[in-house]
N, C-alpha and C. Protein backbone atom coordinates (compact mmCIF):
# COMPACT_ATOMS: atom_id res chain seq x y z
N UNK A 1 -8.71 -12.27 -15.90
CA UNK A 1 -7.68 -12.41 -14.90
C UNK A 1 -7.86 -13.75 -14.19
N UNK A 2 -6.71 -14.20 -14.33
CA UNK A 2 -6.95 -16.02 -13.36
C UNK A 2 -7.28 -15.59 -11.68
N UNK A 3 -7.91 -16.65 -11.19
CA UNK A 3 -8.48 -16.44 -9.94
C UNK A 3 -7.03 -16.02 -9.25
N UNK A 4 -6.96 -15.50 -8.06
CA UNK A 4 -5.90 -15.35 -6.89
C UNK A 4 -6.36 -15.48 -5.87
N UNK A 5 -5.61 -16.34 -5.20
CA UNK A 5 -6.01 -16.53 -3.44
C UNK A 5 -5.69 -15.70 -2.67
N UNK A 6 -5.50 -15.82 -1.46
CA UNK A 6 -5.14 -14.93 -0.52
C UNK A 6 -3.57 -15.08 -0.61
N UNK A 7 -2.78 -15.66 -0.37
CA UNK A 7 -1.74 -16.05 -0.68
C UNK A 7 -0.80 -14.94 -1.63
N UNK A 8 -2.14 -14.58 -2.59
CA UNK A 8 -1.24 -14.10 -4.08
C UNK A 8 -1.51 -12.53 -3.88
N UNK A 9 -2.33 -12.38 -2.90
CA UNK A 9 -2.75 -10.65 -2.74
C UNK A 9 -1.66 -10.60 -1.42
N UNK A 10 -1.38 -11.27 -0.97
CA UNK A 10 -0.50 -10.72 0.27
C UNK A 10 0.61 -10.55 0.01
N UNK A 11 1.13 -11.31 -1.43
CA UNK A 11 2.14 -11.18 -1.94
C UNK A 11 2.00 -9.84 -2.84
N UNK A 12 0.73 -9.42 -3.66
CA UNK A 12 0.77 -8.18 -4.16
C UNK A 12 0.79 -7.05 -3.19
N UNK A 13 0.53 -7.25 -2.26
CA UNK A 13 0.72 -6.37 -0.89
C UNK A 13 2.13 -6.17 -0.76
N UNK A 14 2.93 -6.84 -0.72
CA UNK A 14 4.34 -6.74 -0.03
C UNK A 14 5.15 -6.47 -1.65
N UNK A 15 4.63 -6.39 -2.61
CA UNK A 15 5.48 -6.25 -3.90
C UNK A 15 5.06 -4.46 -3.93
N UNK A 16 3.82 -4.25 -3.61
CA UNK A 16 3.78 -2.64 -3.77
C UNK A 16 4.40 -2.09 -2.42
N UNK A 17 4.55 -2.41 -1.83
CA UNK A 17 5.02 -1.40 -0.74
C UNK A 17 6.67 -2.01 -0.81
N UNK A 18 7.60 -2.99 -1.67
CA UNK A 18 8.69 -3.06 -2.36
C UNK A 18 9.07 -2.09 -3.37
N UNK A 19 7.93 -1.81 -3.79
CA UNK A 19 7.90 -1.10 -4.96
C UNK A 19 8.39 0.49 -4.86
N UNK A 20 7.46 0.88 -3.39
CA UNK A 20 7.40 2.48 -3.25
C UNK A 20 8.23 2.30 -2.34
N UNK A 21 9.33 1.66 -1.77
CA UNK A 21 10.60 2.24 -1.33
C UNK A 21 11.25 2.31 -2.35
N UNK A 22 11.54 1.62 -2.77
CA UNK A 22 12.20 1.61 -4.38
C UNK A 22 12.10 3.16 -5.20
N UNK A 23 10.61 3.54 -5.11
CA UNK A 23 10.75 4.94 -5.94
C UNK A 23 10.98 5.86 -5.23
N UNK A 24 11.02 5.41 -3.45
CA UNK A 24 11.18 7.01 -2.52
C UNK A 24 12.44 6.63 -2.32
N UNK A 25 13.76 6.24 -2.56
CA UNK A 25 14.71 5.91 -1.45
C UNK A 25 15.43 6.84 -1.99
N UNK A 26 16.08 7.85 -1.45
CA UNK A 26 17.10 8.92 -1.08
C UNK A 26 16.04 10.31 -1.29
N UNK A 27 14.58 10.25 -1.30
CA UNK A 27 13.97 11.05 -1.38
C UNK A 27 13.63 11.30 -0.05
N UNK A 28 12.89 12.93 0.23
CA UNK A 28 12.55 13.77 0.84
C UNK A 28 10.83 14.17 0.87
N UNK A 29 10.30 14.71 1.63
CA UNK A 29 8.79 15.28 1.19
C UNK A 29 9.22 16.13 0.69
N UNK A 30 9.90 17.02 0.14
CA UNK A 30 9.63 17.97 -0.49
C UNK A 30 9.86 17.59 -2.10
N UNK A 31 10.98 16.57 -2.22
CA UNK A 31 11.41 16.10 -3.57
C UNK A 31 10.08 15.05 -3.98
N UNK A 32 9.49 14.56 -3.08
CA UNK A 32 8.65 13.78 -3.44
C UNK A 32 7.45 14.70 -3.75
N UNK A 33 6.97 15.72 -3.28
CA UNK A 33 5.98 16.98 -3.84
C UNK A 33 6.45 16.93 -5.23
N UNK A 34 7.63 17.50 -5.71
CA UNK A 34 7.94 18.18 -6.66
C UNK A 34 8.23 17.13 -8.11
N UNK A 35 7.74 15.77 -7.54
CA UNK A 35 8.65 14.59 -8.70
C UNK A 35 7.04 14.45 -9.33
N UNK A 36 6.13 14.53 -10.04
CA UNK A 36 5.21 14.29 -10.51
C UNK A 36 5.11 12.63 -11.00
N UNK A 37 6.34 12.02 -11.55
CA UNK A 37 6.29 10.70 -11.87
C UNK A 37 6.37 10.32 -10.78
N UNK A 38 7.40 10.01 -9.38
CA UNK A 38 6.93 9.39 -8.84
C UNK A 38 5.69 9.49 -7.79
N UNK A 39 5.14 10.20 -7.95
CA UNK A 39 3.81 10.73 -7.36
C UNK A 39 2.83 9.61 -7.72
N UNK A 40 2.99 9.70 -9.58
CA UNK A 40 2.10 8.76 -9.71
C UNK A 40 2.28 7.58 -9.91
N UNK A 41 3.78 6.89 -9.87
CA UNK A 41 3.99 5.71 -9.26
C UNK A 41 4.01 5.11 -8.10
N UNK A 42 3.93 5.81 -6.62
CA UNK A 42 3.30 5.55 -5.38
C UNK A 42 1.55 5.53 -5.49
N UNK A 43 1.36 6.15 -6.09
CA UNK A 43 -0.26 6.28 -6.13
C UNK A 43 -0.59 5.11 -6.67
N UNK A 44 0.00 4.83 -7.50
CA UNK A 44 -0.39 3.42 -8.70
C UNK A 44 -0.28 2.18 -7.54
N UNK A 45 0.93 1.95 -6.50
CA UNK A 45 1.30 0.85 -5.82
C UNK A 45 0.35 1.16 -5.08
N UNK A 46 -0.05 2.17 -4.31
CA UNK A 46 -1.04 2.32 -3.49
C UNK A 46 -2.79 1.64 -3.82
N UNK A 47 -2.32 1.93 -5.09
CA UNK A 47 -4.28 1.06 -5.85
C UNK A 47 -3.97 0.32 -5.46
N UNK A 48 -3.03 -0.85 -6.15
CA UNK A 48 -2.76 -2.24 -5.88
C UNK A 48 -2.90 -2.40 -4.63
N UNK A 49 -2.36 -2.20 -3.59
CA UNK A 49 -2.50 -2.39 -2.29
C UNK A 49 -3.57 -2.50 -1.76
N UNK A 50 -4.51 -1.19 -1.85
CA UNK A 50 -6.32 -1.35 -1.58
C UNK A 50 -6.60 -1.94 -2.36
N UNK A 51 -6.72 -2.47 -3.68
CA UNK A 51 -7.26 -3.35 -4.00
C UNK A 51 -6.96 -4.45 -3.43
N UNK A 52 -5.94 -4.77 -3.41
CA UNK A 52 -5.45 -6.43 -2.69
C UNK A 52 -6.24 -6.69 -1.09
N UNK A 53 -6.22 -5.29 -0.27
CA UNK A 53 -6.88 -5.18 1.25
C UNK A 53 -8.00 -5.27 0.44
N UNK A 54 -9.05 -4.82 0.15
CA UNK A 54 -10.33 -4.86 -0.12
C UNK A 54 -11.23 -6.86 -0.54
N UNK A 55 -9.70 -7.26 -1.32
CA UNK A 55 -9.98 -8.75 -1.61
C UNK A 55 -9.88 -9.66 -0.88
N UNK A 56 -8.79 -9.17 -0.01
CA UNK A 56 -8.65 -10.26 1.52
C UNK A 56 -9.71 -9.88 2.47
N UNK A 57 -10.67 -8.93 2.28
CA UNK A 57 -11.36 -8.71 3.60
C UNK A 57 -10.76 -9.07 5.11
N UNK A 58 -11.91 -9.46 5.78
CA UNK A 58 -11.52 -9.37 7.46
C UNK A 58 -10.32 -10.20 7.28
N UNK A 59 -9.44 -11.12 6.44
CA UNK A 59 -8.18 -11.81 7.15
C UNK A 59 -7.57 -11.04 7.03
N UNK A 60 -7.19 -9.24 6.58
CA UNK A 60 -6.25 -8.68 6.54
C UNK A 60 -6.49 -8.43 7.32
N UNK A 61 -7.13 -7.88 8.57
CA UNK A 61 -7.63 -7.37 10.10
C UNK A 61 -6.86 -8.98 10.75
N UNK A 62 -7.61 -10.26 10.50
CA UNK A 62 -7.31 -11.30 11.42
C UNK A 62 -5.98 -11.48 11.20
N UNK A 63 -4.99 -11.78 10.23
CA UNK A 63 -3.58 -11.62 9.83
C UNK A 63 -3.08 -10.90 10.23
N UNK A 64 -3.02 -9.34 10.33
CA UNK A 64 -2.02 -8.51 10.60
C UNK A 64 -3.46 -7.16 11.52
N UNK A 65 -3.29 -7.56 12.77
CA UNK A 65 -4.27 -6.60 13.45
C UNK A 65 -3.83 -5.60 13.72
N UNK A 66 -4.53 -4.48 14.19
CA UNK A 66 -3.88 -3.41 14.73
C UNK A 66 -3.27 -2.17 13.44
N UNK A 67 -3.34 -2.52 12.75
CA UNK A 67 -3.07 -1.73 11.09
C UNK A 67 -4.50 -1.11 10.60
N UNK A 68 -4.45 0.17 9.66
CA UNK A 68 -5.34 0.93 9.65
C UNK A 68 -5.96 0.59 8.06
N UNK A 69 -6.61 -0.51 7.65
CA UNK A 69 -6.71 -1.39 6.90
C UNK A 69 -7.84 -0.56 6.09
N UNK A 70 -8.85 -0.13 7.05
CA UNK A 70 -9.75 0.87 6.88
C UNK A 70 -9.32 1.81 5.73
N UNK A 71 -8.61 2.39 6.11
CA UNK A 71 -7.61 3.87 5.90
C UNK A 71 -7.11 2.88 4.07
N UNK A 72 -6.32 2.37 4.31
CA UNK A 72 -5.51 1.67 3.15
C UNK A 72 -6.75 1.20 2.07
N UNK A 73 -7.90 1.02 2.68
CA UNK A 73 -9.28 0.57 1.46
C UNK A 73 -9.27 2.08 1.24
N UNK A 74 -9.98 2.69 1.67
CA UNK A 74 -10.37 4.04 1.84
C UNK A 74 -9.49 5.27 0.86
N UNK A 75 -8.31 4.46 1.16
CA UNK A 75 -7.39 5.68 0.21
C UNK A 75 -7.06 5.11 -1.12
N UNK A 76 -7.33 3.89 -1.15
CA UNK A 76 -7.86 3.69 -2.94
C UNK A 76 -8.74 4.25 -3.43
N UNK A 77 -9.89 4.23 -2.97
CA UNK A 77 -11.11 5.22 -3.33
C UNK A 77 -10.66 6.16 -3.39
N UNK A 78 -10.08 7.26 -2.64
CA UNK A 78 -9.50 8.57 -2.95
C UNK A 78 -9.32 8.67 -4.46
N UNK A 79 -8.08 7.75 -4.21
CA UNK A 79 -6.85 7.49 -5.71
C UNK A 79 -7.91 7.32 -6.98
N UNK A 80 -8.92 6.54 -7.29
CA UNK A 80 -9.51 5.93 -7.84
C UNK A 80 -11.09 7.34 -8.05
N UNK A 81 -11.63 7.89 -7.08
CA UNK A 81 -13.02 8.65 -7.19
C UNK A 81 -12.49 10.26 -6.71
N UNK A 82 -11.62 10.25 -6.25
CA UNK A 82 -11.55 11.80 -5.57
C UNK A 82 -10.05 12.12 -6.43
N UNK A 83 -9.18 11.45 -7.11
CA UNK A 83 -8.01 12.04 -7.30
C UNK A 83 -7.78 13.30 -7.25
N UNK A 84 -8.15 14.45 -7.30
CA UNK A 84 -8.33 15.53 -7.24
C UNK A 84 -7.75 16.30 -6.11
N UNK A 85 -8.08 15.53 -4.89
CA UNK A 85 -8.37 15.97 -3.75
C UNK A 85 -7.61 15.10 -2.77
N UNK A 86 -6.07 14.39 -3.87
CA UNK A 86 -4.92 13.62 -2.62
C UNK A 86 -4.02 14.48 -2.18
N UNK A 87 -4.11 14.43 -1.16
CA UNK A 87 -2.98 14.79 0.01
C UNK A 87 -1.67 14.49 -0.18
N UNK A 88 -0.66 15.15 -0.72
CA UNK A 88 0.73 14.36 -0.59
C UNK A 88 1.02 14.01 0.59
N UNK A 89 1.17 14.92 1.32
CA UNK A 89 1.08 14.78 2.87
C UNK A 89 0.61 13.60 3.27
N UNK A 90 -0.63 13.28 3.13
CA UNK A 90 -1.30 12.22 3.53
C UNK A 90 -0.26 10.64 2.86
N UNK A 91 -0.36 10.58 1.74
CA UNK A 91 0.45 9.92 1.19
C UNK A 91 1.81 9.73 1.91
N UNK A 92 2.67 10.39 1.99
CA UNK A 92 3.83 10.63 2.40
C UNK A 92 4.11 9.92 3.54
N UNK A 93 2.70 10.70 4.46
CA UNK A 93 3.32 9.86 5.94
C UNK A 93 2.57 8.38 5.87
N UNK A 94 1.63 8.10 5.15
CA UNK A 94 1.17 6.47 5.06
C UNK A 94 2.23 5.63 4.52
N UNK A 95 3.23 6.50 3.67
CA UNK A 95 3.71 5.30 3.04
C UNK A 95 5.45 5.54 4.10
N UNK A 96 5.70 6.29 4.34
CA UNK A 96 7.14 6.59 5.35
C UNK A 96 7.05 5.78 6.87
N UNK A 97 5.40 5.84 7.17
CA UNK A 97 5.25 5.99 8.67
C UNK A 97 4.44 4.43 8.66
N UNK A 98 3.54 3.99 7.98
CA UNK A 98 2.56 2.80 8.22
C UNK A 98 3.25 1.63 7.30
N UNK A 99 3.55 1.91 6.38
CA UNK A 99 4.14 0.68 5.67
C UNK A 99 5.16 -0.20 5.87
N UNK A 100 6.08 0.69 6.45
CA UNK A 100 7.02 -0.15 6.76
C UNK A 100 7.01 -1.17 8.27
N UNK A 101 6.23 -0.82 9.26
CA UNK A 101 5.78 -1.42 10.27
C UNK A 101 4.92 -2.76 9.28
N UNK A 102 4.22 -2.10 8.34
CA UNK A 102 2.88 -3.39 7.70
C UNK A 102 3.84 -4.57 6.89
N UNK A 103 5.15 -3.56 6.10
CA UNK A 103 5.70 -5.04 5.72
C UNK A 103 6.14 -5.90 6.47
N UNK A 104 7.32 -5.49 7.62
CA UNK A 104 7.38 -6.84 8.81
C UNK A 104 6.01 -7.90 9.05
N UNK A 105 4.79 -7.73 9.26
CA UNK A 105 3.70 -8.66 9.53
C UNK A 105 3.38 -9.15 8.24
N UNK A 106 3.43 -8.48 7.12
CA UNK A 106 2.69 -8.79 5.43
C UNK A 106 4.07 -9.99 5.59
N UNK A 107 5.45 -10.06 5.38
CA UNK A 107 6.52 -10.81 5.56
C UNK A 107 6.07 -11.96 6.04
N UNK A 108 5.64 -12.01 7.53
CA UNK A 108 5.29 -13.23 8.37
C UNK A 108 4.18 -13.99 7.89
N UNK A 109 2.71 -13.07 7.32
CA UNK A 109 2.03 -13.91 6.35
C UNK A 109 2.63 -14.73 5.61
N UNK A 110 3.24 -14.11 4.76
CA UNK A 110 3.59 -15.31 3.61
C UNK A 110 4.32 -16.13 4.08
N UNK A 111 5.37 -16.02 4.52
CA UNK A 111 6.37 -16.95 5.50
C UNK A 111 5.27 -17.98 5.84
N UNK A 112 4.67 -17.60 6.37
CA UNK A 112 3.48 -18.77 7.12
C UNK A 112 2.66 -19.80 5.97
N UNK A 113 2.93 -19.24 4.76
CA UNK A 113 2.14 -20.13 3.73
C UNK A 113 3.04 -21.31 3.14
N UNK A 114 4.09 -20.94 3.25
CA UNK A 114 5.64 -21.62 1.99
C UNK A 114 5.48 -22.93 3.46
């Protein structure tokens, strides 16, 4: 894999959480329980995402503060060592309730690079 800067993970940041409105839009929690594909196409954008937070370290804290960055590493590992044991729920409201606040600031990153 060619090197990536920060630049190119903030942009894989804001392409997965493009991504999972894209597969939730006119969906519901309950339709989203019951869709098994897109279950595991939010889950999939969700790796990408912790992976990308995990590569930017502390500038994703110094860039966009106040976001649960923790949580977003943390629930790759889930995805990745515990699959077993994900929460749709959990899922659901990270990606309905936290993401869309995170893309407005992920936005202003890049803006700030061009």
């Amino acid at each position: 894999m060619p090197f990536k800067d920060d630049a190119s993970r903030w942009r894989d940041i804001l392409e997965a959480i493009t991504l999972i409105d894209q597969f939730l839009a006119g969906m519901d929690f309950d339709g989203y329980q019951r869709d098994e594909k897109t279950k595991s196409a939010v889950e999939r954008q969700l790796l990408v995402l912790s992976e990308a937070a995990k590569l930017l370290g502390p500038a994703a804290e110094a860039r966009c503060p106040g976001y649960d960055w923790k949580g977003f590493r943390g629930m790759g590992d889930v995805l990745r060592h515990a699959y077993h044991r994900v929460d749709d729920r959990l899922i659901w409201d990270s990606v309905t309730i936290e993401l869309p606040a995170l893309r407005a600031c992920v936005e202003k990153v890049i803006a700030s690079f061009a």
